[in-house]
N, C-alpha and C. Protein backbone atom coordinates (compact mmCIF):
# COMPACT_ATOMS: atom_id res chain seq x y z
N UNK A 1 22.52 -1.94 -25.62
CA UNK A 1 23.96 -1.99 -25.34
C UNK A 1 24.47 -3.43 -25.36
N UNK A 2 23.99 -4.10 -26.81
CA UNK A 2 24.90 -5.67 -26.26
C UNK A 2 26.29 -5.44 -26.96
N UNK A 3 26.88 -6.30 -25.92
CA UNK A 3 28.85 -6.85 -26.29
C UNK A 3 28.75 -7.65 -27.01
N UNK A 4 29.68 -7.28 -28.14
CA UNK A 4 30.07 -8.07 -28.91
C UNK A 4 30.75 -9.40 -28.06
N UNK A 5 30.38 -10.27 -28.56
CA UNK A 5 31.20 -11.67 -28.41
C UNK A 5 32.84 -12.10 -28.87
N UNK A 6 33.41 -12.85 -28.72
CA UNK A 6 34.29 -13.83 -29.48
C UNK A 6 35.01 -14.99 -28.87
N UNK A 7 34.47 -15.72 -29.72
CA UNK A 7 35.15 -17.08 -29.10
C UNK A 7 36.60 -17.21 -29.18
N UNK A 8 36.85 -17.68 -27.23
CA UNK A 8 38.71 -17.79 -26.87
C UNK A 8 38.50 -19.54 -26.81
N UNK A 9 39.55 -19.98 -27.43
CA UNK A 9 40.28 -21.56 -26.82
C UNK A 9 41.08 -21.30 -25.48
N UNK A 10 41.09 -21.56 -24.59
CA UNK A 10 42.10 -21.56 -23.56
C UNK A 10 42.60 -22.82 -23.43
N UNK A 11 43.90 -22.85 -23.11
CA UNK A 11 44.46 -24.49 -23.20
C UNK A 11 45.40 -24.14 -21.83
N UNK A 12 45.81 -25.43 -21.72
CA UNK A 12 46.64 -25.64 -20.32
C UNK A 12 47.00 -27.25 -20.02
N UNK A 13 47.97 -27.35 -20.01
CA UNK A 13 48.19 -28.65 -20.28
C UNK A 13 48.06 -29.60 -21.45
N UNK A 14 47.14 -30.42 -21.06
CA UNK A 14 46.63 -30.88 -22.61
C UNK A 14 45.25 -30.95 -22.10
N UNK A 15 44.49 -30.09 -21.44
CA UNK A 15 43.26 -29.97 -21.48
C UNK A 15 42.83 -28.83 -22.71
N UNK A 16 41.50 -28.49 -23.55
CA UNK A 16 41.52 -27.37 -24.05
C UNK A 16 40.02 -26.58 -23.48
N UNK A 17 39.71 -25.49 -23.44
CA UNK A 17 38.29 -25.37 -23.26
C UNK A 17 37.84 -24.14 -24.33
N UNK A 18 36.82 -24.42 -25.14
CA UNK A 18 36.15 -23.10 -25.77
C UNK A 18 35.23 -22.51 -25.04
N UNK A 19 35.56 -20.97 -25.04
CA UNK A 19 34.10 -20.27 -24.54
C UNK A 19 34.05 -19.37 -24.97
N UNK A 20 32.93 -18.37 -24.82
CA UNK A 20 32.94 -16.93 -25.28
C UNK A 20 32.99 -16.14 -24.70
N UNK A 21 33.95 -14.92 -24.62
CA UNK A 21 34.11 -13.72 -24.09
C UNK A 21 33.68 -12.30 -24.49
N UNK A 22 33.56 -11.17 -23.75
CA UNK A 22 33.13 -10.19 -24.50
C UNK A 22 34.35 -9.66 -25.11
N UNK A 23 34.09 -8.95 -26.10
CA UNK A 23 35.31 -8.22 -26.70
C UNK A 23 35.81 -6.90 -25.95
N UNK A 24 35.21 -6.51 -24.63
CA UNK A 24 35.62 -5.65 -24.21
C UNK A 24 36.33 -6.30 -22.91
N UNK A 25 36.10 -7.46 -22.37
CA UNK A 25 36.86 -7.98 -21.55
C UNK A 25 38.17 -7.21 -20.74
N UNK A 26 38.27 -7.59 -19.34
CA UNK A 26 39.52 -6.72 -19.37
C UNK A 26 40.34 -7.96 -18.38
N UNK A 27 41.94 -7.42 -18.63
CA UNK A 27 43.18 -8.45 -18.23
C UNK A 27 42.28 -9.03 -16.84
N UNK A 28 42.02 -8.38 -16.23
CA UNK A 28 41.43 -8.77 -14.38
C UNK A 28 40.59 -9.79 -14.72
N UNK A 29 39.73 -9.81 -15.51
CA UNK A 29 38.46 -10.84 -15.96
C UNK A 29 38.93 -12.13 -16.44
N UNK A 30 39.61 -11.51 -17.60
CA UNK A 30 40.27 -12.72 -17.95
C UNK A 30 41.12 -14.09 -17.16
N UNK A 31 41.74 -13.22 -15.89
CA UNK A 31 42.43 -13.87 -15.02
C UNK A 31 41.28 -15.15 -14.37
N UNK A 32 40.44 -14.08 -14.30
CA UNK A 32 38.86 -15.05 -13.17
C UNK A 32 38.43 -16.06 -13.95
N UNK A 33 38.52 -15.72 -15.14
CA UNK A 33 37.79 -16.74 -15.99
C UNK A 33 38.84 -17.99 -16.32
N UNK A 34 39.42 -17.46 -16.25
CA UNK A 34 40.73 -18.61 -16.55
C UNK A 34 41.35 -19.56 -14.89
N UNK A 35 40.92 -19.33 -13.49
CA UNK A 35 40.99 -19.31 -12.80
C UNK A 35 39.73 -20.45 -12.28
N UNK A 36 38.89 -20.14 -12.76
CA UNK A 36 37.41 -21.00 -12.72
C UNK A 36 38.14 -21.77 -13.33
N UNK A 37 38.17 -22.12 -14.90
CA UNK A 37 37.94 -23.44 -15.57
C UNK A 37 38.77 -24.41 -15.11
N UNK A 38 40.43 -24.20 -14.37
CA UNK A 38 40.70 -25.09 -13.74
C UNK A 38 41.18 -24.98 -12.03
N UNK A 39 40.30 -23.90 -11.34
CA UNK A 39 40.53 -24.03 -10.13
C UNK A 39 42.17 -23.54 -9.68
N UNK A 40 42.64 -22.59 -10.89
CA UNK A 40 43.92 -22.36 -10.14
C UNK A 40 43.84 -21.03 -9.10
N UNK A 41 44.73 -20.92 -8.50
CA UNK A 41 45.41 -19.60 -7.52
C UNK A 41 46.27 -18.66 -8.74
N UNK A 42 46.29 -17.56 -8.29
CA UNK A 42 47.51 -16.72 -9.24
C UNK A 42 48.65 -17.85 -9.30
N UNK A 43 49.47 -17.14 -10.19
CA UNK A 43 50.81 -18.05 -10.23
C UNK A 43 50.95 -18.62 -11.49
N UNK A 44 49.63 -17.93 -12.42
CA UNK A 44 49.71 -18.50 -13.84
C UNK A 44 50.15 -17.39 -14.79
N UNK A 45 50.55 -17.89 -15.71
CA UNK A 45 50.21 -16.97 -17.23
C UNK A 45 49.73 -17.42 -18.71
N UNK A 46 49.28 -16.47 -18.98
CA UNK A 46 48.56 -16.26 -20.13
C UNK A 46 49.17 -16.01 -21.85
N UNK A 47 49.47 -17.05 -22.45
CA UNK A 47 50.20 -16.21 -23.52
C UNK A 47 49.47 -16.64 -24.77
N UNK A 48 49.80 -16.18 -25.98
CA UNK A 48 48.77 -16.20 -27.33
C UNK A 48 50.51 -16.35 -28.16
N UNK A 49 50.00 -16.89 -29.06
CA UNK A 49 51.63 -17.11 -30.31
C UNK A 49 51.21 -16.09 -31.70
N UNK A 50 52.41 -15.18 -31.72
CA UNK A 50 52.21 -14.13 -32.80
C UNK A 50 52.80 -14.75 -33.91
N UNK A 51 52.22 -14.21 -34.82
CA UNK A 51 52.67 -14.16 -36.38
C UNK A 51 54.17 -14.78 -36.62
N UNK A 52 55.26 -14.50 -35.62
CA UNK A 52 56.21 -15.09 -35.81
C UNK A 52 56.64 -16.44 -35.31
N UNK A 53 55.49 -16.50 -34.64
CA UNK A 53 55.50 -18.24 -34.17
C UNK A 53 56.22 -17.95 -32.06
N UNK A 54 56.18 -16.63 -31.77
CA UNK A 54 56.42 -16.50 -30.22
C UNK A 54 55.62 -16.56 -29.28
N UNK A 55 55.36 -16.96 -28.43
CA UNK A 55 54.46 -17.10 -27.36
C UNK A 55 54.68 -15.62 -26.62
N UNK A 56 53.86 -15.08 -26.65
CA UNK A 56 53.69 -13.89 -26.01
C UNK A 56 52.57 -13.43 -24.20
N UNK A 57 53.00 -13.01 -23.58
CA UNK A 57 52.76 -12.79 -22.22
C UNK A 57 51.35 -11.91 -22.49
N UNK A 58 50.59 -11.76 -22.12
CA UNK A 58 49.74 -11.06 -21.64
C UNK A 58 49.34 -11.10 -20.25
N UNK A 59 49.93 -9.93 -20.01
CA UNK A 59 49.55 -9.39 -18.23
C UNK A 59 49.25 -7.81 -17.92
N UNK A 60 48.35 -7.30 -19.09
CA UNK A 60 47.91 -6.25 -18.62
C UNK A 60 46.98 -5.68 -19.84
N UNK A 61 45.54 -4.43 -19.41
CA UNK A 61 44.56 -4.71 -20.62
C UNK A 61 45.12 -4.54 -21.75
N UNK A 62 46.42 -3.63 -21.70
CA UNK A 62 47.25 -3.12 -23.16
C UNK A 62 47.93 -4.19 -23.46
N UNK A 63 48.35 -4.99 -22.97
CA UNK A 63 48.87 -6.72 -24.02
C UNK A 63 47.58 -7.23 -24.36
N UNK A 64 46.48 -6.94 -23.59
CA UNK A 64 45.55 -7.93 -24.18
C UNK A 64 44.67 -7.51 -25.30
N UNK A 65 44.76 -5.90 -25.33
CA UNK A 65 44.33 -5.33 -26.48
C UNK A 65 45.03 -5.49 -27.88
N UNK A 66 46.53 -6.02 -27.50
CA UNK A 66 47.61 -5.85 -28.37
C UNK A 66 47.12 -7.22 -29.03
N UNK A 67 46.53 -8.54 -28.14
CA UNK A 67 46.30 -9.48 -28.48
C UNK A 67 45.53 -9.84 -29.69
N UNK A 68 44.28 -9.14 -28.99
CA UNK A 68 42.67 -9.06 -29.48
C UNK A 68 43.14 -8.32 -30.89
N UNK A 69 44.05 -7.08 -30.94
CA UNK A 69 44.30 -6.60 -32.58
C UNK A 69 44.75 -7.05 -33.55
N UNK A 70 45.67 -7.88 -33.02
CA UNK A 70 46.42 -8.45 -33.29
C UNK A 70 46.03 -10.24 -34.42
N UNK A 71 45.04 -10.53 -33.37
CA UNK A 71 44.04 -11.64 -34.19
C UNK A 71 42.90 -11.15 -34.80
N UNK A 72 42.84 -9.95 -34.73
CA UNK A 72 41.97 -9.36 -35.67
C UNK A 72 42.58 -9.34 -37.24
N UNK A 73 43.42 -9.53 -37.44
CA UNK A 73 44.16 -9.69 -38.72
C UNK A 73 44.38 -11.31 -38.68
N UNK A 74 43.99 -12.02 -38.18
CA UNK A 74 43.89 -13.50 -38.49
C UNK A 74 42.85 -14.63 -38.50
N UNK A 75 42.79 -15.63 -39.29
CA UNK A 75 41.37 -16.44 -39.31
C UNK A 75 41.54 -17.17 -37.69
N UNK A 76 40.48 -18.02 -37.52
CA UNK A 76 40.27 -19.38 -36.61
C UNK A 76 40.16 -18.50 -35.51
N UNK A 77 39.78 -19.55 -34.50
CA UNK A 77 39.35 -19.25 -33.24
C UNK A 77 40.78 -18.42 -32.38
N UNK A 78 40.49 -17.81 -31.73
CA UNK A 78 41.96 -17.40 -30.72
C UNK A 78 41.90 -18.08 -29.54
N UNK A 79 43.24 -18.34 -29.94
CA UNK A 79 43.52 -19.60 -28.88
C UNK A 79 44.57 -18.58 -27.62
N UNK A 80 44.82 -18.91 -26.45
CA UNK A 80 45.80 -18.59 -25.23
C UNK A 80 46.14 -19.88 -24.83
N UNK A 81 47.26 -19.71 -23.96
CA UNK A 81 47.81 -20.78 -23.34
C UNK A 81 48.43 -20.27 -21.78
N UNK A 82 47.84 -21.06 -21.27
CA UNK A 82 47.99 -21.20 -19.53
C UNK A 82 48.87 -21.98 -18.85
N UNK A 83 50.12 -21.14 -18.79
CA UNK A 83 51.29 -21.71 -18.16
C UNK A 83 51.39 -21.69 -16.62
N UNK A 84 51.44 -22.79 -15.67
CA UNK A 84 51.97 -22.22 -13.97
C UNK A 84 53.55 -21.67 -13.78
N UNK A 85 53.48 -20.38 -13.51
CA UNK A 85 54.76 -20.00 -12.84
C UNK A 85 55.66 -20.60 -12.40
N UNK A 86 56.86 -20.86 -12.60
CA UNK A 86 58.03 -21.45 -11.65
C UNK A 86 57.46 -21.37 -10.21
N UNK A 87 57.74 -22.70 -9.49
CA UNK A 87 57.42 -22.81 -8.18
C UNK A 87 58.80 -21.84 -7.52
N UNK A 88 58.05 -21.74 -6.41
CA UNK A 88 58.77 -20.59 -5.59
C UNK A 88 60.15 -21.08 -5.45
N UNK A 89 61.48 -20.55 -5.07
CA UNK A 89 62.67 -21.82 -5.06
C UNK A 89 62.92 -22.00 -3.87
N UNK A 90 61.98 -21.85 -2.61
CA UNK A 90 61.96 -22.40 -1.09
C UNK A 90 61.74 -23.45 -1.56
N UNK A 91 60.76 -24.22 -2.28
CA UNK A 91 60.77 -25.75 -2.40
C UNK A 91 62.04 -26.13 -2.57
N UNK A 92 62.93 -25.99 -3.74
CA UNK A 92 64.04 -26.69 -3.85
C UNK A 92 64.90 -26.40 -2.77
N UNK A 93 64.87 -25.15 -2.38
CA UNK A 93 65.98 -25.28 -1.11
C UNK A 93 65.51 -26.99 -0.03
N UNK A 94 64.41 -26.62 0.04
CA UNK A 94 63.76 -27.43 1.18
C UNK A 94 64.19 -29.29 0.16
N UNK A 95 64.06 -29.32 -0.66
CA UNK A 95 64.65 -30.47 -1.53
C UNK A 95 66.11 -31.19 -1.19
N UNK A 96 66.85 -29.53 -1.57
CA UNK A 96 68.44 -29.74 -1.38
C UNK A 96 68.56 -29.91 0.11
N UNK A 97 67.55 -29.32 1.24
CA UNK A 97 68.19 -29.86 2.15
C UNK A 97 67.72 -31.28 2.97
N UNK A 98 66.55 -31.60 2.46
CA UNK A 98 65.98 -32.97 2.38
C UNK A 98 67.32 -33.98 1.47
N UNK A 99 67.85 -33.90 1.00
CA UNK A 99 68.99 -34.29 -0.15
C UNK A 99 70.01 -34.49 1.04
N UNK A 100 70.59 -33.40 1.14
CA UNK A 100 71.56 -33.20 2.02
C UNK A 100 71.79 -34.14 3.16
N UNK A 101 70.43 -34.02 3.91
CA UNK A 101 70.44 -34.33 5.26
C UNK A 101 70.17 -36.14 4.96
N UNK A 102 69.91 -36.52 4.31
CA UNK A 102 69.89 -38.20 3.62
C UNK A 102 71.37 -38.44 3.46
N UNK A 103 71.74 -37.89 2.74
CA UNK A 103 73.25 -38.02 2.27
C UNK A 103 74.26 -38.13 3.70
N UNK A 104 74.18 -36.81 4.65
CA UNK A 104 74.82 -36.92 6.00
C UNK A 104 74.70 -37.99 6.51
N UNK A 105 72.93 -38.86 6.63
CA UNK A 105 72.75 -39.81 7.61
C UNK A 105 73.09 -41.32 6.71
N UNK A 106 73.30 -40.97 5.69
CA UNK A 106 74.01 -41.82 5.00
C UNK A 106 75.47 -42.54 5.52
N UNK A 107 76.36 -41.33 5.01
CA UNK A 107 77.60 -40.86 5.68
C UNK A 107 77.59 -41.77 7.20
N UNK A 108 77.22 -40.94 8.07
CA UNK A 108 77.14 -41.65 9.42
C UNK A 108 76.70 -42.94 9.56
N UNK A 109 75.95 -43.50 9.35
CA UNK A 109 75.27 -44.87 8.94
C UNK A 109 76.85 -45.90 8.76
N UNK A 110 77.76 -45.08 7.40
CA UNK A 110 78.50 -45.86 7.06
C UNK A 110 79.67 -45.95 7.55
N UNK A 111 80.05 -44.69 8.24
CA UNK A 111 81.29 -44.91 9.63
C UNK A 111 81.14 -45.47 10.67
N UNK A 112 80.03 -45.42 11.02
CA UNK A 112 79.53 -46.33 12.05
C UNK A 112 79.75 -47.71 11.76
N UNK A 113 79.56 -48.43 10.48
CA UNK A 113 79.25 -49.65 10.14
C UNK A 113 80.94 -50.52 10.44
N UNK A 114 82.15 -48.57 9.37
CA UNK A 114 83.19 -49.04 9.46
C UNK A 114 83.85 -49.25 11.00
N UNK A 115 83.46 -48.65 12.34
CA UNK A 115 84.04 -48.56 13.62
C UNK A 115 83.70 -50.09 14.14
N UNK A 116 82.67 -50.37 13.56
CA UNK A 116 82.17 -51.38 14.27
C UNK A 116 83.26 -53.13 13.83
């Protein structure tokens, strides 16, 4: 019972890494494996560029089968690309009100300066 092989590029940033996967692989695995090479938490995605030049999502085994068929009709290695999710937008709130509250003590700072 051996699995077939095939070599994935995974990229992310401007790091790249080759390795080999089985061809039966499934979306969950893929996540782990992609999770190891640079130590991330969820919060990523996974996409491959089709024939028309689009970056396409894979987040489930039927995109990733869609993938795998998909480069089955094409030469070279298959490459993915590992994007991080938009940060949550509590940070920016927490920004705007870090922003804010500078700006107020600003403000006050400078009526004060004028009373004086």
């Amino acid at each position: 019972n051996k699995t077939n092989m095939r070599a994935l590029k995974i990229v992310h940033k401007k790091d790249i890494r080759r390795i080999s996967i089985a061809e039966d692989i499934t979306y969950e695995k893929l996540v782990e494996v992609v999770s190891k090479c640079w130590d991330l938490k969820k919060g990523f995605e996974i996409k491959y560029v089709d024939d028309e030049g689009d970056r396409i999502t894979i987040a489930s085994d039927l995109e990733l089968s869609e993938c795998f068929d998909f480069h089955a009709t094409q030469t070279g290695v298959l490459k993915v690309f590992v994007t991080l999710r938009n940060q949550p937008k509590k940070k920016s709130k927490q920004r705007k009100a870090k922003s804010k509250a500078s700006d107020d003590a600003a403000k006050l700072q400078e009526q004060e300066s004028i009373q004086r």
